[in-house]
Protein backbone atom coordinates (compact mmCIF):
# COMPACT_ATOMS: atom_id res chain seq x y z
CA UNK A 1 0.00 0.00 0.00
CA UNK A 2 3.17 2.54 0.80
CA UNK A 3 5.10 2.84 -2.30
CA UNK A 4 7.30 5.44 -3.82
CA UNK A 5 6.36 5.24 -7.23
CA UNK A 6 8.14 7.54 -9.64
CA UNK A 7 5.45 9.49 -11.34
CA UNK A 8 7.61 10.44 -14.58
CA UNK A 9 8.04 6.77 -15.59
CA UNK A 10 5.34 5.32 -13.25
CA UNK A 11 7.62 2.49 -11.50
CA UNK A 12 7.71 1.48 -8.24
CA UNK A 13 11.23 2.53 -6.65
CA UNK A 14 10.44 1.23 -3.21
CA UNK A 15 7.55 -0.25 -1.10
CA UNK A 16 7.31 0.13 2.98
CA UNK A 17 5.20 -2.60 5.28
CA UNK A 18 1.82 -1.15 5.96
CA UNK A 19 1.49 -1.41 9.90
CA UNK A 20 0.46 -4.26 11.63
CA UNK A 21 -2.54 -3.42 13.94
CA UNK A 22 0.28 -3.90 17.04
CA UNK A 23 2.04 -1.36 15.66
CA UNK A 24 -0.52 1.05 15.12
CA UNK A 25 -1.85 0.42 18.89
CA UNK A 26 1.74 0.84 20.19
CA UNK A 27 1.69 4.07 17.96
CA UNK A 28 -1.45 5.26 20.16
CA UNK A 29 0.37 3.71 23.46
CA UNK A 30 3.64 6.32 22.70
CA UNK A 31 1.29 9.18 22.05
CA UNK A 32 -0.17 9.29 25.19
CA UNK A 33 2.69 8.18 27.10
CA UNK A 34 3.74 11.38 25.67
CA UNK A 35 0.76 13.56 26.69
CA UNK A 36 2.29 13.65 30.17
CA UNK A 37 5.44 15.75 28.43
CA UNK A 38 3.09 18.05 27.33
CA UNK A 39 1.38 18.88 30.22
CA UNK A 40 4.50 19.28 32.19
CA UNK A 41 6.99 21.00 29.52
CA UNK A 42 7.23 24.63 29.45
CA UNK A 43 5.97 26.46 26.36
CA UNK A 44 9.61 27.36 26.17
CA UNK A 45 10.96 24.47 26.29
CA UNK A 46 8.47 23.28 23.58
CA UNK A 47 9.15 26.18 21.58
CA UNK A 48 12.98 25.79 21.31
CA UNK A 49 12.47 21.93 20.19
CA UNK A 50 10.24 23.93 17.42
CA UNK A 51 12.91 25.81 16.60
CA UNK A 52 15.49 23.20 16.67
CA UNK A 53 13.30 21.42 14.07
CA UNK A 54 12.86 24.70 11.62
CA UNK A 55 16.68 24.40 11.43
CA UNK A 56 16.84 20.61 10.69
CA UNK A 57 14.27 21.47 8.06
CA UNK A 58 16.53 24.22 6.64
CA UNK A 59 19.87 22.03 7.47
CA UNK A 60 18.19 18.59 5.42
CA UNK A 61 16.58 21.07 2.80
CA UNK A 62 17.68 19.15 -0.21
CA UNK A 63 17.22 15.79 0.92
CA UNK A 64 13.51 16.70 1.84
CA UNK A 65 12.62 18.45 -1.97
CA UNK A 66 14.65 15.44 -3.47
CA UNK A 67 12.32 13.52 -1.44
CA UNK A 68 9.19 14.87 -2.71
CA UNK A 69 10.10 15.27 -6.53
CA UNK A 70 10.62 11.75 -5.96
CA UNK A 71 7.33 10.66 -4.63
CA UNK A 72 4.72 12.69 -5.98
CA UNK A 73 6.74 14.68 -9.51
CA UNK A 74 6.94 18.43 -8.08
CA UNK A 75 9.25 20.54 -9.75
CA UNK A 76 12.97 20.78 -7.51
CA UNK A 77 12.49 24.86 -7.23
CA UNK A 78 8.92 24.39 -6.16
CA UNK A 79 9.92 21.64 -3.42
CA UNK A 80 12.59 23.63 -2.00
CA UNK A 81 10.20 26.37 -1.64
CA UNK A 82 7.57 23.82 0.32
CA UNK A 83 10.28 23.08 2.81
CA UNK A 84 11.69 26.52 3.55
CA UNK A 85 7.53 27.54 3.94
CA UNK A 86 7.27 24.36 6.77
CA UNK A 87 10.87 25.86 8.58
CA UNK A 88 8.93 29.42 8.51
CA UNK A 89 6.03 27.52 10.06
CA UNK A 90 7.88 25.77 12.82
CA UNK A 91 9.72 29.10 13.92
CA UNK A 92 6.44 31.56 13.80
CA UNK A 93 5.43 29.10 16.18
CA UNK A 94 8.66 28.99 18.15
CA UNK A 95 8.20 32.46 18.61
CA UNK A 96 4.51 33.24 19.27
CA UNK A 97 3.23 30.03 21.21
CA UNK A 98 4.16 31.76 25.12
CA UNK A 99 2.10 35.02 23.79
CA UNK A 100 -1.05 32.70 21.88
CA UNK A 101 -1.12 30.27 25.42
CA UNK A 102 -0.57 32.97 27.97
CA UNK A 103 -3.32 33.00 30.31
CA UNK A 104 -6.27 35.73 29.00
CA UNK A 105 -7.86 37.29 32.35
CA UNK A 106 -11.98 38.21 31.92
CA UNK A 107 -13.83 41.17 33.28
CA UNK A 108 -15.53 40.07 35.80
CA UNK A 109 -19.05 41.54 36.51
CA UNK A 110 -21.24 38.91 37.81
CA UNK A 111 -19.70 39.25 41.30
CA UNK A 112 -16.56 39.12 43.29
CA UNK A 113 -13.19 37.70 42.41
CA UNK A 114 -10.93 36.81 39.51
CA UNK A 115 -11.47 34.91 36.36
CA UNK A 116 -9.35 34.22 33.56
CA UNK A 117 -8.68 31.43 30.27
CA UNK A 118 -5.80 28.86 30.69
CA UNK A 119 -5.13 27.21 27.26
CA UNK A 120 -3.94 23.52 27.40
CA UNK A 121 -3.38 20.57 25.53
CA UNK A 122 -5.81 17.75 25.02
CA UNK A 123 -4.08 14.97 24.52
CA UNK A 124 -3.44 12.80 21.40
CA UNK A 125 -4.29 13.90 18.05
CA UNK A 126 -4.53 12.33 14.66
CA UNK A 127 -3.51 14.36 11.59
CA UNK A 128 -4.08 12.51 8.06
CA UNK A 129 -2.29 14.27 5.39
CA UNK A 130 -1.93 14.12 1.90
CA UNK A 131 0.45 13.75 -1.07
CA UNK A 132 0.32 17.00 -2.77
CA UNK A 133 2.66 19.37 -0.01
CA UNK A 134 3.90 16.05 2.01
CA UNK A 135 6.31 18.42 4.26
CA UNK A 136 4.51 21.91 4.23
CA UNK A 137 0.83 19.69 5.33
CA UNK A 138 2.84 18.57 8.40
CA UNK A 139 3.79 21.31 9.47
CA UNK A 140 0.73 23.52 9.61
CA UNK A 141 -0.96 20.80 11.28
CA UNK A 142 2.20 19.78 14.16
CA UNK A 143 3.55 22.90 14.56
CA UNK A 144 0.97 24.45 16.90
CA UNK A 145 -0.19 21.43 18.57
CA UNK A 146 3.07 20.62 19.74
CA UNK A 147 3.32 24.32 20.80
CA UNK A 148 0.58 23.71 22.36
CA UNK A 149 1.63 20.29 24.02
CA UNK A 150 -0.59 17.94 22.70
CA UNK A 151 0.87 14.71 20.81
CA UNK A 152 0.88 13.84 17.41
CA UNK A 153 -0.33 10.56 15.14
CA UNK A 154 0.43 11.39 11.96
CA UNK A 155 -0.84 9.15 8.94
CA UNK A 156 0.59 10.19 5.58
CA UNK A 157 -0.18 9.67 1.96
CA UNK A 158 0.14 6.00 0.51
CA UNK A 159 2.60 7.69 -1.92
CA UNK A 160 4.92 9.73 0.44
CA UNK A 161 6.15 6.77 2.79
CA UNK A 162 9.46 8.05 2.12
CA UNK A 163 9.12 11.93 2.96
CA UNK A 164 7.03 11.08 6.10
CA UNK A 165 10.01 8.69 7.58
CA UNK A 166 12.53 11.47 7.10
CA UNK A 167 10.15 13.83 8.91
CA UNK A 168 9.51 11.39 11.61
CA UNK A 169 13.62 11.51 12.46
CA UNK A 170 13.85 14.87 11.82
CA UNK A 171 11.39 15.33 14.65
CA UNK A 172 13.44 12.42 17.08
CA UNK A 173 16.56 14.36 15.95
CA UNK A 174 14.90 17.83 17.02
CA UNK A 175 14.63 16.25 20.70
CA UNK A 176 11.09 15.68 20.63
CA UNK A 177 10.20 12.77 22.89
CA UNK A 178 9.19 9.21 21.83
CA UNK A 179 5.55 9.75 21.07
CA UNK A 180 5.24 13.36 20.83
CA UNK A 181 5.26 12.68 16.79
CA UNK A 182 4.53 9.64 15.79
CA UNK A 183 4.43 8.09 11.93
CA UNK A 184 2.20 5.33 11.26
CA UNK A 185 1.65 3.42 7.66
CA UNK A 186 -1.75 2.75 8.67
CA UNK A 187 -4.72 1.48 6.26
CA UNK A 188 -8.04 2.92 6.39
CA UNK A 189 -9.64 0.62 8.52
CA UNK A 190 -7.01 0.92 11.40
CA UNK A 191 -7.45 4.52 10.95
CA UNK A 192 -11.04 4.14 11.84
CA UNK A 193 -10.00 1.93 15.03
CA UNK A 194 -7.67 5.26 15.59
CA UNK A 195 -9.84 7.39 15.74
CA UNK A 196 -12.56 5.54 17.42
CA UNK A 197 -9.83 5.32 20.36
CA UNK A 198 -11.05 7.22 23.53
CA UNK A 199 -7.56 8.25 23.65
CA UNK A 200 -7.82 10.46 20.65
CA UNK A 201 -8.90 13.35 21.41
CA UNK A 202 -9.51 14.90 17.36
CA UNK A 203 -8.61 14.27 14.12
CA UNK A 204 -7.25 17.25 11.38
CA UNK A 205 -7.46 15.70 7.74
CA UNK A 206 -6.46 17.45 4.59
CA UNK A 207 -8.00 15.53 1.17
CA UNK A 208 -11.13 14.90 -0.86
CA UNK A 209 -14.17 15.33 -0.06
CA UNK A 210 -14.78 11.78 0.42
CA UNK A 211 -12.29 11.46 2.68
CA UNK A 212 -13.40 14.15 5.03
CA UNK A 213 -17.25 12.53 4.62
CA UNK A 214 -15.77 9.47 6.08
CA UNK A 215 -13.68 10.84 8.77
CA UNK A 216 -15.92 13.59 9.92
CA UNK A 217 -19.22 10.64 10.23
CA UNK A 218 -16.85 8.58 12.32
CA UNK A 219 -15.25 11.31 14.35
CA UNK A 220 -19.12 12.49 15.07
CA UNK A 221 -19.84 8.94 16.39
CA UNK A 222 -17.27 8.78 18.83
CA UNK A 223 -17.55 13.06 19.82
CA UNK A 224 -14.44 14.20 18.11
CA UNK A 225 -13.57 17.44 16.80
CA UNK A 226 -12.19 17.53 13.70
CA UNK A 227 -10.87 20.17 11.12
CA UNK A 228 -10.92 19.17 7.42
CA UNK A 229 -9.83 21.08 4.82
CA UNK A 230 -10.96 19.46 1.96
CA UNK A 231 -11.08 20.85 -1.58
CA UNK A 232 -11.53 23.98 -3.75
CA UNK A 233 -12.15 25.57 -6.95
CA UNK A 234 -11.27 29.15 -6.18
CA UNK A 235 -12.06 31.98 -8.83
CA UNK A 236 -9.91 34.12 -9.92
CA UNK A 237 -12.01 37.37 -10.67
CA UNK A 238 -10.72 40.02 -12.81
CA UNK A 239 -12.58 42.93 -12.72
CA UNK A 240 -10.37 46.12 -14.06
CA UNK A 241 -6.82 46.44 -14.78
CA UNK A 242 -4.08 48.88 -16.07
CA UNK A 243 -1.44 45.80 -16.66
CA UNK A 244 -3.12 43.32 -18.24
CA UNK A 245 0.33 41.40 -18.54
CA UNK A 246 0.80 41.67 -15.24
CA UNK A 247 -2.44 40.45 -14.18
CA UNK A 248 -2.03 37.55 -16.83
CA UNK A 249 0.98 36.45 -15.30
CA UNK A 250 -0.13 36.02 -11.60
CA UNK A 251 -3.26 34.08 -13.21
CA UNK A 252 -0.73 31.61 -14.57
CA UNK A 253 1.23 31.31 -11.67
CA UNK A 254 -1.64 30.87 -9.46
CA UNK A 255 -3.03 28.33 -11.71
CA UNK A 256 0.33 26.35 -12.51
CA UNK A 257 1.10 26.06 -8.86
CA UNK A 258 2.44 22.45 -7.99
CA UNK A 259 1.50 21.42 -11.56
CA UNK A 260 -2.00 22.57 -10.61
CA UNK A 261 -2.02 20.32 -7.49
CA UNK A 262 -2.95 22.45 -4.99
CA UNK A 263 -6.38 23.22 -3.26
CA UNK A 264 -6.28 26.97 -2.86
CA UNK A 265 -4.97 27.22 -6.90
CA UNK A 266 -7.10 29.49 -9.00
CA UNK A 267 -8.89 27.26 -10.85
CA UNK A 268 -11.72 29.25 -12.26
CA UNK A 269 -11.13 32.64 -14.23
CA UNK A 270 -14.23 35.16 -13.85
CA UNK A 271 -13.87 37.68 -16.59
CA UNK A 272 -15.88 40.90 -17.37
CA UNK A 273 -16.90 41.48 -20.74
CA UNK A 274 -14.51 44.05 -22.04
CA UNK A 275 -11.59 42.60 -21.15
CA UNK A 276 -12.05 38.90 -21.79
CA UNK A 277 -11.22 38.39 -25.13
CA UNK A 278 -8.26 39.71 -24.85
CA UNK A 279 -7.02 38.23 -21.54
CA UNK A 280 -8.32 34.38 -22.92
CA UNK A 281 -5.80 35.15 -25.39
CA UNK A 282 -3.07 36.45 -23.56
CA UNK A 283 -3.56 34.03 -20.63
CA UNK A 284 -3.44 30.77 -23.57
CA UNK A 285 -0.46 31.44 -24.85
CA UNK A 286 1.29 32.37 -21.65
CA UNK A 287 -0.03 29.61 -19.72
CA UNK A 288 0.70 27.02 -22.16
CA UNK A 289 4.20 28.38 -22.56
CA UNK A 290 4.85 28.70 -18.74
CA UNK A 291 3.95 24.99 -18.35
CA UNK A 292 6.68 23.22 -16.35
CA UNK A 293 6.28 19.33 -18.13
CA UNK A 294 6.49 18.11 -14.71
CA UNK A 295 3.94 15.43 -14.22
CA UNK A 296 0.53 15.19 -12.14
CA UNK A 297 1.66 13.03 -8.99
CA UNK A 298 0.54 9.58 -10.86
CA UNK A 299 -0.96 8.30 -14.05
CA UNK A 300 -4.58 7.55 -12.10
CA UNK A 301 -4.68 11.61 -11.41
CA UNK A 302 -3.95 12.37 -14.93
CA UNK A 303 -6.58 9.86 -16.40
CA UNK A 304 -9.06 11.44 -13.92
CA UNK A 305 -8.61 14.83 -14.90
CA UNK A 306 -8.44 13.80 -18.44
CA UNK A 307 -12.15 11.86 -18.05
CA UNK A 308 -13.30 15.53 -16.61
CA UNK A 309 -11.96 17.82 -19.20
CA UNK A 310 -13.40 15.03 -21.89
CA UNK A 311 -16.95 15.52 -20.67
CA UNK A 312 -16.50 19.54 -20.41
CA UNK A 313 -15.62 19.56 -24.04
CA UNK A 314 -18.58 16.79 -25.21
CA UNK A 315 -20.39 19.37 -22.81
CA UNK A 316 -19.58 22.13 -25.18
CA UNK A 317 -16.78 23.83 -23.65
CA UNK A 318 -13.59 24.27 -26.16
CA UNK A 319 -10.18 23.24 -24.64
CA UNK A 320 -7.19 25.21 -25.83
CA UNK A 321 -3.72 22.86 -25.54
CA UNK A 322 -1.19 21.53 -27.07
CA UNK A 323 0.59 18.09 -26.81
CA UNK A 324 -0.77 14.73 -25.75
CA UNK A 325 -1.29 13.17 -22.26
CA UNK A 326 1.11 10.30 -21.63
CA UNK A 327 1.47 8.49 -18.52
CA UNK A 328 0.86 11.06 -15.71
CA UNK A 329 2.29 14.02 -17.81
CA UNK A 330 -0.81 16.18 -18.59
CA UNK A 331 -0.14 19.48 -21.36
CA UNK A 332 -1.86 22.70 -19.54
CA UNK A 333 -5.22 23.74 -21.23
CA UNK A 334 -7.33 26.18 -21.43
CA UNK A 335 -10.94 25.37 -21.13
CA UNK A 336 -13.54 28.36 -22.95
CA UNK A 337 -17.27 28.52 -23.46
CA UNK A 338 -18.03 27.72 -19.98
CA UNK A 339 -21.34 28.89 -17.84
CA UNK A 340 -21.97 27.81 -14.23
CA UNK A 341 -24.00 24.96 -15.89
CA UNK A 342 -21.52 22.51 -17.27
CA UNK A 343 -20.54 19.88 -15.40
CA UNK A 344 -16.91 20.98 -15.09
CA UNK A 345 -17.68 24.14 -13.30
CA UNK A 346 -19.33 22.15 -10.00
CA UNK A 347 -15.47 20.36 -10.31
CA UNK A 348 -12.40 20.66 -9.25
CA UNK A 349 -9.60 20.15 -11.97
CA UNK A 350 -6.53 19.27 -9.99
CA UNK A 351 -4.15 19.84 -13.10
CA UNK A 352 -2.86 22.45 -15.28
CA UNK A 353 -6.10 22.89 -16.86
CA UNK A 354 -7.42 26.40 -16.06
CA UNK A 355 -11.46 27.26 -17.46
CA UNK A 356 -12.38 30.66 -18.04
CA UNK A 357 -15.81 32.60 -17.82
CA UNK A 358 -17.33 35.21 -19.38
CA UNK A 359 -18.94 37.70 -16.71
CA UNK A 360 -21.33 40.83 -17.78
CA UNK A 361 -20.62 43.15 -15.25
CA UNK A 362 -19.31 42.90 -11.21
CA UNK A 363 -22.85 41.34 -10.10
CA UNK A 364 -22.79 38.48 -12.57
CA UNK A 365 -18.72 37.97 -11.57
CA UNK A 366 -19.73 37.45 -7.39
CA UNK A 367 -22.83 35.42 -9.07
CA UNK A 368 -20.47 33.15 -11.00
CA UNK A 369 -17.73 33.12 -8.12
CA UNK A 370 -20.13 31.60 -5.74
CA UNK A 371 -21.97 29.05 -7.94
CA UNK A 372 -20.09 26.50 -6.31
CA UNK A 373 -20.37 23.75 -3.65
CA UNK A 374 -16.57 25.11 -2.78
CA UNK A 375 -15.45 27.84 -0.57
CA UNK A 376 -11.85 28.06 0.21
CA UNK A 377 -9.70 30.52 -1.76
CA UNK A 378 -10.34 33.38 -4.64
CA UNK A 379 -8.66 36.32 -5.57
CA UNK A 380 -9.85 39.37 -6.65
CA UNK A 381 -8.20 41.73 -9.26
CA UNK A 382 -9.11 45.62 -9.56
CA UNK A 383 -8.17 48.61 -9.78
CA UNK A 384 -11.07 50.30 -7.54
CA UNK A 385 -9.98 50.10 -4.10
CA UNK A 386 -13.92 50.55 -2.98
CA UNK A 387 -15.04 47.41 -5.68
CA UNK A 388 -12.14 45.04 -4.20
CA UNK A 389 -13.57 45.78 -0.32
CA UNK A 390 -17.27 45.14 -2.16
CA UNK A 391 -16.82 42.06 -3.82
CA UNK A 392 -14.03 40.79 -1.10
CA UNK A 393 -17.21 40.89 1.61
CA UNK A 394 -19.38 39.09 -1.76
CA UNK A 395 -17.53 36.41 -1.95
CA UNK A 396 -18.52 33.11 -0.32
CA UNK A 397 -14.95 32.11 0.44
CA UNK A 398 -12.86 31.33 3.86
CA UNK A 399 -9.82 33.54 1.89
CA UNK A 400 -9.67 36.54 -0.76
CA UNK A 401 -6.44 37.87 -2.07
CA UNK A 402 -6.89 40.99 -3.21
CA UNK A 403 -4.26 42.22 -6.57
CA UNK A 404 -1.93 38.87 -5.27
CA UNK A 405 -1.29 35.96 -5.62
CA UNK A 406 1.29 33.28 -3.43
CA UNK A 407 0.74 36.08 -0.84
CA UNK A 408 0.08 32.90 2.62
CA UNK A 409 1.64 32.90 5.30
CA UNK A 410 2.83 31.58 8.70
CA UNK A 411 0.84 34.06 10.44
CA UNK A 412 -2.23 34.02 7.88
CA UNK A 413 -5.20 31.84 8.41
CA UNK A 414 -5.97 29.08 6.07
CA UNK A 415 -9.26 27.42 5.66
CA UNK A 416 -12.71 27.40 4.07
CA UNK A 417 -16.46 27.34 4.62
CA UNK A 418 -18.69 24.63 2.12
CA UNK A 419 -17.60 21.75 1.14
CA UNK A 420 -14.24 23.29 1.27
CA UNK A 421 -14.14 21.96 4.55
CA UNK A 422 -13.95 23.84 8.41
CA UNK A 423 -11.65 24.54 10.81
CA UNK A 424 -8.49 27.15 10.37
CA UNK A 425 -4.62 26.08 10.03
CA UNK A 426 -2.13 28.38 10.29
CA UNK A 427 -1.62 32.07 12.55
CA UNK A 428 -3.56 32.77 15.66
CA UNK A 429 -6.68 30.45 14.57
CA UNK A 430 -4.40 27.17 14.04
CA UNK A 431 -3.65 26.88 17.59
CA UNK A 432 -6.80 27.54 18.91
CA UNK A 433 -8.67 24.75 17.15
CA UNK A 434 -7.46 21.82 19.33
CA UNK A 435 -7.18 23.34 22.98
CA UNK A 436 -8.65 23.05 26.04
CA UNK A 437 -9.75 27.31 26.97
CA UNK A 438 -10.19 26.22 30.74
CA UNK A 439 -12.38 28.64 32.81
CA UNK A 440 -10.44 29.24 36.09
CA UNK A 441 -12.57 31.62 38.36
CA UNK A 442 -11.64 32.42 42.18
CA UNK A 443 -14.43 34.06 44.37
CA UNK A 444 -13.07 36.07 47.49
């Protein structure tokens, strides 16, 4: 079931055991063994083993992106990038966790005495993370809950066994005691038994739909919180310009972005009338010439995103590309004609396959933006300062970027609302989402 499979020629370089379901319980033993270090540990002291890991992360920097051009077929630059984003993570955390957890005192008016929020850990959690950012995933998720002092299961992507054992040492190496992070090749239904564990105190999944469906229904059986951040087809709304170029160019980057392969990527271009001719054009050729040739992360994703461009175009939709699919290499398209109505526009493409719409006027733009069953990302491009603040509050969306692109952060939320998922990762919000905010009040 764990295999590193290279997705440029599609074979199988190595295979890891799938755990036994001793090793998964022993797993679950370690992390709360562990829970007892975080409820004794200083935020200090969990902050500097943070920061010892950032610099492991920056130290092992080529190893990890070799690692996941490997696995899943990201370009080198692009990998590098993920893993100096996940050191960024681990310090902001480093450096902010004593001011996020230090104790919050509350006006007191319904009668004598003192009052005031302690945040704490709650013990064990299970993260379940995908292939697509296999270091950069980890980290938004671990970062503030070992800040925080709870533990960590972590349950990786069939096709990043690899990436996730180097993390795991990385995290031993850091000083991080046995448990506090712990790696598990698990199958699904151990991961149900995992959860289902009283032990457990939530579960934080990043993946499809499906997956959260299943997760969520069993985490609400056994009273588990959960965050999910699922998928997304953000739009990418452009509304007025002075630099069409420019404006071209960040709608290629933010739609080539890991090959495509990312959640928050633009995926839907909202146009206004008078300048969509011109930027279809423009955006074509620029995209298609921009297109890196690396491959999707396996042949299965490219013959699924092949099936859904297929029906747009027997749909009526036009696709604009060049080249042939082979294997898991997939040529960047352009898909025209489009309303809210095909099929294709309820999807996500994960791929370098970008479809454009035609929008009257600023209404039918927020109309288009929000005829989906997704709600993570968008981005809005203007020149009006007063229309970006208008259609930024419009849009049905846990994030707008306003005139950016690539513009997340450490200290930015990231989420969505929809089938996008719930929850928040990242900044302030991302350690507040598994915590216990303990009411301690003294009368007299």
């Amino acid at each position: 079931m764990y295999a590193v499979t290279d997705p440029t020629t599609g074979e199988v370089l190595e295979t890891y055991p799938t755990a036994t379901d001793t090793e998964v319980a022993a797993a679950i033993d370690a992390a709360h063994a562990a829970t007892a270090w975080g409820r004794t540990s200083t935020v200090a002291e969990r902050a500097a083993l943070l920061h010892r890991l950032g610099e492991l992360h920056t130290r092992h920097r080529a190893a990890l992106a070799a690692s996941i051009v490997r696995e899943m077929g990201k370009p080198l630059p692009e990998a590098e990038g993920e893993v100096d984003f996940s050191a960024d993570i681990y310090h902001y955390y480093a450096d902010h966790a004593e001011e996020f957890l230090a104790d919050e005192p509350l006006d007191v008016t319904s009668g004598p005495g003192t009052a005031l929020i302690r945040r704490s850990p709650v013990g064990v959690l299970l993260g379940i993370m995908p292939w697509n950012f296999p270091a950069y995933q980890v980290a938004r998720f671990a970062a503030p809950n070992l800040a925080l002092g709870n533990t960590v299961v972590l349950k990786h992507a069939p096709q990043c066994p690899a990436t996730a054992a180097l993390l795991e040492r990385l995290f031993t190496e850091a000083g991080f005691p046995a448990g506090a992070y712990v790696n598990v090749y698990a199958t699904n239904d151990q991961i149900a038994a995992v959860i289902a564990d009283p032990r457990v105190q939530g579960v934080s999944l990043t993946g499809s739909e499906r997956a959260g469906a299943a997760v969520a229904e069993i985490a609400g059986r056994h009273l588990k919180k959960v965050v999910l951040e699922l998928g997304g087809s953000d739009p990418f709304l452009v509304l007025s310009t002075d630099d069409l170029d420019a404006v071209v160019e960040a709608a290629v980057a933010a739609r080539l972005d890991n090959t495509g392969q990312a959640c928050n990527a633009a995926k839907r271009f909202v146009v206004t009338g008078a300048l969509h001719d011109a930027f279809v054009e423009r955006f074509t050729a620029r995209l298609l010439a921009s297109a890196t040739g690396a491959p999707l992360s396996s042949a299965t994703a490219a013959e699924a995103l092949a099936r859904q461009v297929d029906a747009a175009v027997a749909e009526g939709a036009t696709l604009h590309s060049e080249g042939e699919r082979h294997g898991a290499h997939f040529p960047a398209g352009v898909l025209t004609g489009l309303t809210p109505r095909h099929t294709a526009a309820r999807q996500e493409l994960f791929g370098p396959v970008a479809m454009v719409f035609r929008a009257e006027d600023e209404d039918d733009a927020v109309r288009i933006a929000n005829d989906t069953p997704y709600g993570l990302g968008s981005y809005v491009f203007t020149t009006d300062p007063e229309q970006a603040a208008r259609v930024a509050d419009a849009i049905d969306a846990g994030m707008v970027f306003v005139n950016g692109v690539g513009a997340e952060g450490a200290e930015l939320p990231f989420g969505g609302i929809k089938r996008s998922g719930f929850g928040r990762e990242l900044g302030r919000p991302g350690i507040e989402e598994f915590v216990n905010k303990k009411l301690i009040r003294t009368v007299g």
